[in-house]
C-alpha atoms as a PDB file:
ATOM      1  CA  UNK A   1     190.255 -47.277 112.494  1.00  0.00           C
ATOM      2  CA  UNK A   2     192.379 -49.976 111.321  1.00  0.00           C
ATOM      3  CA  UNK A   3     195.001 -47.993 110.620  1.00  0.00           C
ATOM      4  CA  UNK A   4     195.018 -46.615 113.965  1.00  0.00           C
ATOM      5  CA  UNK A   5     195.104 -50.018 115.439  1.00  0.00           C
ATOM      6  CA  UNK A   6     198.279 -50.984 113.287  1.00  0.00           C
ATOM      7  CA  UNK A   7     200.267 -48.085 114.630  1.00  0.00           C
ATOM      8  CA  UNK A   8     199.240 -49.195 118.011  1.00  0.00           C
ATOM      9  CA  UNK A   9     200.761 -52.263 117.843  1.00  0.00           C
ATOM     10  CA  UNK A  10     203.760 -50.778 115.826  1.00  0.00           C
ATOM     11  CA  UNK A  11     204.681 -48.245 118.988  1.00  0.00           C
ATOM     12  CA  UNK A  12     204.009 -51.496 120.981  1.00  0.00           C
ATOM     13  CA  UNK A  13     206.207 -53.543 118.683  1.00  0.00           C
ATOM     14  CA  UNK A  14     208.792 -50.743 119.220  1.00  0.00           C
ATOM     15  CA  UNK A  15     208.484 -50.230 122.689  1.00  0.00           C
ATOM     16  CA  UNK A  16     209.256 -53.472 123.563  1.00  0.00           C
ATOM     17  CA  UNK A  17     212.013 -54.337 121.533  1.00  0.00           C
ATOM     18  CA  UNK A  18     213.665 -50.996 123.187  1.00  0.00           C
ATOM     19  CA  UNK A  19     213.002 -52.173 126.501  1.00  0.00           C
ATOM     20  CA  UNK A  20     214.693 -55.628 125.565  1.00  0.00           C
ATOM     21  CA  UNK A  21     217.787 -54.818 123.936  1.00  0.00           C
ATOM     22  CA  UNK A  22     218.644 -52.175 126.878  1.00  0.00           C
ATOM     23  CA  UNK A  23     217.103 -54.150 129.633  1.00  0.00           C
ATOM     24  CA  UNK A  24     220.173 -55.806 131.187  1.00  0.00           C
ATOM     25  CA  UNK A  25     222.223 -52.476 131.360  1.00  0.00           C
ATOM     26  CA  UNK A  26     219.198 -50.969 133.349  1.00  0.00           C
ATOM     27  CA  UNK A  27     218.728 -48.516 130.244  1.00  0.00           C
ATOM     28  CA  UNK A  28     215.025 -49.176 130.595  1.00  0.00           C
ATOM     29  CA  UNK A  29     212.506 -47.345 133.007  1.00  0.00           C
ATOM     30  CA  UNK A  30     208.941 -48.065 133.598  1.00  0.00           C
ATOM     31  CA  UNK A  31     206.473 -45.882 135.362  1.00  0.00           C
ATOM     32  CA  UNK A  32     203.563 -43.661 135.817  1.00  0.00           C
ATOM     33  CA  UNK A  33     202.770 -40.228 134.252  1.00  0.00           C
ATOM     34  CA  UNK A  34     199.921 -38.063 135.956  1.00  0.00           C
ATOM     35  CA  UNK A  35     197.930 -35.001 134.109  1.00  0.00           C
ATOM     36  CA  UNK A  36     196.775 -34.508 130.850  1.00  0.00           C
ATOM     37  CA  UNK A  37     197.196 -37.482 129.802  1.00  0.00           C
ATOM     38  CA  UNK A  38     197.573 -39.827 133.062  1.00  0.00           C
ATOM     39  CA  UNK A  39     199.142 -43.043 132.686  1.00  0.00           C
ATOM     40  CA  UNK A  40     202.190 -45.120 132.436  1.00  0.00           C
ATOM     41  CA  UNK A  41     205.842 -44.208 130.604  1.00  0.00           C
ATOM     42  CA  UNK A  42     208.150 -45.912 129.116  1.00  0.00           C
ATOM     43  CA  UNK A  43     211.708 -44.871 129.053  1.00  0.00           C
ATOM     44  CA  UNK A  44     214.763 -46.127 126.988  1.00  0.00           C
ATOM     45  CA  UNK A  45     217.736 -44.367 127.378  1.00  0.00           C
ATOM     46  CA  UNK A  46     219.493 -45.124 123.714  1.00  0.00           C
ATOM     47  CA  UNK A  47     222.622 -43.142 124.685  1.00  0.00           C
ATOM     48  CA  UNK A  48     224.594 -40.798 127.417  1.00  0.00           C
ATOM     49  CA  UNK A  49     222.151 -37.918 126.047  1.00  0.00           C
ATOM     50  CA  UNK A  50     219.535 -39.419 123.909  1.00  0.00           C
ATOM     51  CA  UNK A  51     216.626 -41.481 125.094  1.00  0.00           C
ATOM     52  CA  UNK A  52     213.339 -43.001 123.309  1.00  0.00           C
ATOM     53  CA  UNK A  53     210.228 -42.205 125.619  1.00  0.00           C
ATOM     54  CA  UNK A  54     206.495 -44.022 125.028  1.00  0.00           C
ATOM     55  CA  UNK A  55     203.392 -43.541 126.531  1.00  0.00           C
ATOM     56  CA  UNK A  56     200.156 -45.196 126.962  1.00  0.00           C
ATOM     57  CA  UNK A  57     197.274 -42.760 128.992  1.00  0.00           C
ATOM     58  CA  UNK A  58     194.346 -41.697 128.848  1.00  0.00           C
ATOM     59  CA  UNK A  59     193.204 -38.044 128.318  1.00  0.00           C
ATOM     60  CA  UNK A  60     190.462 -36.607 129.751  1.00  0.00           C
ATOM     61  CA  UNK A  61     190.394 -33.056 128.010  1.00  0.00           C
ATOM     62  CA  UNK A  62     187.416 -32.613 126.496  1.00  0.00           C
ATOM     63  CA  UNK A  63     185.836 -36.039 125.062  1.00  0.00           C
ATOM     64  CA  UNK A  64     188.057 -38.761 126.998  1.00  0.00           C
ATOM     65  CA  UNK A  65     190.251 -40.449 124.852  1.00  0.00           C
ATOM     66  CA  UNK A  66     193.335 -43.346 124.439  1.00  0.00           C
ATOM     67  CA  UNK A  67     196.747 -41.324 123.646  1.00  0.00           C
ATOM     68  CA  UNK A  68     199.806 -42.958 122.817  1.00  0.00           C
ATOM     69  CA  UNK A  69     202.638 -41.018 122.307  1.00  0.00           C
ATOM     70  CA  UNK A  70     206.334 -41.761 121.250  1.00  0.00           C
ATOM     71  CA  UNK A  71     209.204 -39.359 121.485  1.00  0.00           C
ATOM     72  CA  UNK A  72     212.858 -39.379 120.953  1.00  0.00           C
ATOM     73  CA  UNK A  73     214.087 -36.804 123.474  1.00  0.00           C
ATOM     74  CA  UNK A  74     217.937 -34.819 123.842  1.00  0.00           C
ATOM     75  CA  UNK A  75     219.144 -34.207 127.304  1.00  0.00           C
ATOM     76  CA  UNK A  76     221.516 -30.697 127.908  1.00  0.00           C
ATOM     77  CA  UNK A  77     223.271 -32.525 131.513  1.00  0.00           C
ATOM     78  CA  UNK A  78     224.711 -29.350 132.766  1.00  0.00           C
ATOM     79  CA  UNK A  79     221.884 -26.967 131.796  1.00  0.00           C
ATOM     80  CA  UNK A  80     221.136 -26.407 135.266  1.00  0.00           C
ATOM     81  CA  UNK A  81     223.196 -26.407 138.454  1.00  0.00           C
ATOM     82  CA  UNK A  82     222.507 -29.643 139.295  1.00  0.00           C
ATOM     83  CA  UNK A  83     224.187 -32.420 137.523  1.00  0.00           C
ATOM     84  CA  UNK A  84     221.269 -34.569 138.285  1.00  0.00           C
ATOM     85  CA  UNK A  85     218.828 -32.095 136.870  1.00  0.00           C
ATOM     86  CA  UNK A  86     218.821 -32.466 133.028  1.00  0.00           C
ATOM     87  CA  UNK A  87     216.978 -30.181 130.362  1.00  0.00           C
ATOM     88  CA  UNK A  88     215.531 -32.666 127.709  1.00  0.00           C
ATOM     89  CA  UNK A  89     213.422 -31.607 124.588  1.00  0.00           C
ATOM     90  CA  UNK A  90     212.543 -33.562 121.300  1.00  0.00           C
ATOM     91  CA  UNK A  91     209.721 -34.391 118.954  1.00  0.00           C
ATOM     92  CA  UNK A  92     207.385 -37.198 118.658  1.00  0.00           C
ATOM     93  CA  UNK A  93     203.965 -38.516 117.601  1.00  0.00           C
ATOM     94  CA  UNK A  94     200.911 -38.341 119.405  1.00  0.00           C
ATOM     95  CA  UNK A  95     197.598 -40.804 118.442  1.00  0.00           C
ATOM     96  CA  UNK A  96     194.821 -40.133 120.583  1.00  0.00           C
ATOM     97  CA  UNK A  97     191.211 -41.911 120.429  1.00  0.00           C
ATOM     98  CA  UNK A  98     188.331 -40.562 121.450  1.00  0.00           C
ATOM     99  CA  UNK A  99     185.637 -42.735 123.228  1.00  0.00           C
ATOM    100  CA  UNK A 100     182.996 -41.330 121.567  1.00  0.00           C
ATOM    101  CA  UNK A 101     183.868 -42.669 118.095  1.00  0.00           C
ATOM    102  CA  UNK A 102     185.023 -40.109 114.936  1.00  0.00           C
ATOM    103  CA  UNK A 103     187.991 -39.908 113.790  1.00  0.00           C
ATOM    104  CA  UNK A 104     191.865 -39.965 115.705  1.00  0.00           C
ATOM    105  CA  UNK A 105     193.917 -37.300 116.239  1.00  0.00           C
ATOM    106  CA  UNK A 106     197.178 -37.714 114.612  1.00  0.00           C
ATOM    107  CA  UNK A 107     199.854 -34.843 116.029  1.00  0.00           C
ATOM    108  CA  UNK A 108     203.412 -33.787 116.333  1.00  0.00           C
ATOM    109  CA  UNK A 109     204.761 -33.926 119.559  1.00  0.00           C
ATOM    110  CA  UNK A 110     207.212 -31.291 120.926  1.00  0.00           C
ATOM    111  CA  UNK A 111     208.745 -32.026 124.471  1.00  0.00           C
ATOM    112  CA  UNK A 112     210.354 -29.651 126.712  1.00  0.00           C
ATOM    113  CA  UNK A 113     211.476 -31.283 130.257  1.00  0.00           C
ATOM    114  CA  UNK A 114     213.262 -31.367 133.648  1.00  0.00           C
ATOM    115  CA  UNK A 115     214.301 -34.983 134.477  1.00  0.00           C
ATOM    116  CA  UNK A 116     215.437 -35.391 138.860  1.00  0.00           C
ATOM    117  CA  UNK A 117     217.592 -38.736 138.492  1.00  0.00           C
ATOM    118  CA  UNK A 118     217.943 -40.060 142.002  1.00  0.00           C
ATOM    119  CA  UNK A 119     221.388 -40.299 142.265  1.00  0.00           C
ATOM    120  CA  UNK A 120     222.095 -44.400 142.974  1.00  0.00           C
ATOM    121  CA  UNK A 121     218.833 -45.159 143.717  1.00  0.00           C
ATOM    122  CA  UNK A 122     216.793 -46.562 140.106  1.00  0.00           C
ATOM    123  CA  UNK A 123     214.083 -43.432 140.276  1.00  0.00           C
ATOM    124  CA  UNK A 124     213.796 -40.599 138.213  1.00  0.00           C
ATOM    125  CA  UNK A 125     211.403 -37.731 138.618  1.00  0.00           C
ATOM    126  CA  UNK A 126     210.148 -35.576 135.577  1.00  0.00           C
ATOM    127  CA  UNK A 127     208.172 -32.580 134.615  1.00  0.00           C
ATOM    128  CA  UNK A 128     206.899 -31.782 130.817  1.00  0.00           C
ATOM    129  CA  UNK A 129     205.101 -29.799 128.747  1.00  0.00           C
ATOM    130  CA  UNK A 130     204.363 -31.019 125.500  1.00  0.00           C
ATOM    131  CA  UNK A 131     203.147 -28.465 122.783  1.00  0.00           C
ATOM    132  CA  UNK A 132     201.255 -30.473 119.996  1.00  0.00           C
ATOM    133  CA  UNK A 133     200.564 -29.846 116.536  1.00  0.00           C
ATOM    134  CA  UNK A 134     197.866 -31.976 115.218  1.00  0.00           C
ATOM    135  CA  UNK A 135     197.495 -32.800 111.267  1.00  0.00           C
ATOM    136  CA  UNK A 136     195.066 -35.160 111.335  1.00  0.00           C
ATOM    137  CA  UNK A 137     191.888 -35.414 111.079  1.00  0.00           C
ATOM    138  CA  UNK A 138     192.935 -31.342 110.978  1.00  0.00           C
ATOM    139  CA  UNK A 139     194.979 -29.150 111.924  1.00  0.00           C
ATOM    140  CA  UNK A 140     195.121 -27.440 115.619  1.00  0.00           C
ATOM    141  CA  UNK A 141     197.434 -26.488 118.517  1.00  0.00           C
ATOM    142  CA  UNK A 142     197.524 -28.323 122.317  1.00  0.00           C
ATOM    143  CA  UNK A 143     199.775 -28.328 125.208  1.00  0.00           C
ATOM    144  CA  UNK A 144     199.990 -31.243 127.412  1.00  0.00           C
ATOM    145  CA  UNK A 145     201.316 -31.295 131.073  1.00  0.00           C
ATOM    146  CA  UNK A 146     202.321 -34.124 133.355  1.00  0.00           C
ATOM    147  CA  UNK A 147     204.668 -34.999 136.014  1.00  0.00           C
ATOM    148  CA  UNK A 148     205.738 -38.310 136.123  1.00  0.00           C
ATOM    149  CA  UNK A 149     207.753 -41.214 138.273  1.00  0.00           C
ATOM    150  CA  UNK A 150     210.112 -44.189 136.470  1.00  0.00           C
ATOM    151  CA  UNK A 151     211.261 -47.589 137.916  1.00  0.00           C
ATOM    152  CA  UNK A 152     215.011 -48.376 137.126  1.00  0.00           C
ATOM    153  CA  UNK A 153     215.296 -52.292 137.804  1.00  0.00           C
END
């Protein structure tokens, strides 16, 4: 369990110093993701096409559980007709706790996207769904889904 808890605060530790040294340029997003998991996102675009993405939710597929993920994600602008409609995939990790005690789940993420950026106003829309690999405490196979809204101060 303790090691669980120090990668916690090592994706917080992270996550905040992303958010801080792209703040000012309005690099950083902040909003809500809703499915499986449900909860908020963290976005920090790192350049034109590259972005790190965090999340803290909660799970609710079979025993309820804390999952924090943390992905670095690729965006293909011009992958759909829309210039304002980018592809994104990546990979990630995935930590997820389950109420009920036992051990964490420990998996490779895998996301595949559609991101609606809102043109001059500081939204973006997204859609994902996130294949996952677990290797910890063993192996299986999961698919997340969410859609999601981010804040662009």
């Amino acid at each position: 369990m303790k090691s669980v808890i120090r990668f916690a605060l090592l994706l917080l530790a992270v996550c905040t110093s992303a958010g801080t040294s792209k703040a000012q340029n309005g690099n950083l997003g902040l909003g809500v993701i809703v499915g499986e998991p449900t909860g908020l996102s963290l976005k920090a675009w790192q350049s034109g096409r590259t972005a790190l993405d965090f999340g803290a939710a909660w799970s609710f597929v079979e025993d309820s559980a804390v999952h924090l993920h943390g992905d670095i994600l690729l965006h293909r602008f011009g992958a759909t007709e829309s210039r304002n409609l980018p592809f994104y995939y990546g990979i990630g990790a995935r930590v997820k706790m389950a109420d009920s005690g036992g051990d964490p789940r420990v998996g490779i993420r895998f996301p595949l996207g559609l991101d609606y950026l809102f043109g001059n106003d500081p939204l973006d829309m997204f859609f994902e769904v996130v294949p996952i690999l677990d290797v910890a405490p063993d192996s299986d196979v999961s698919l997340n889904a969410s859609v999601g809204m981010r804040y662009w101060p």
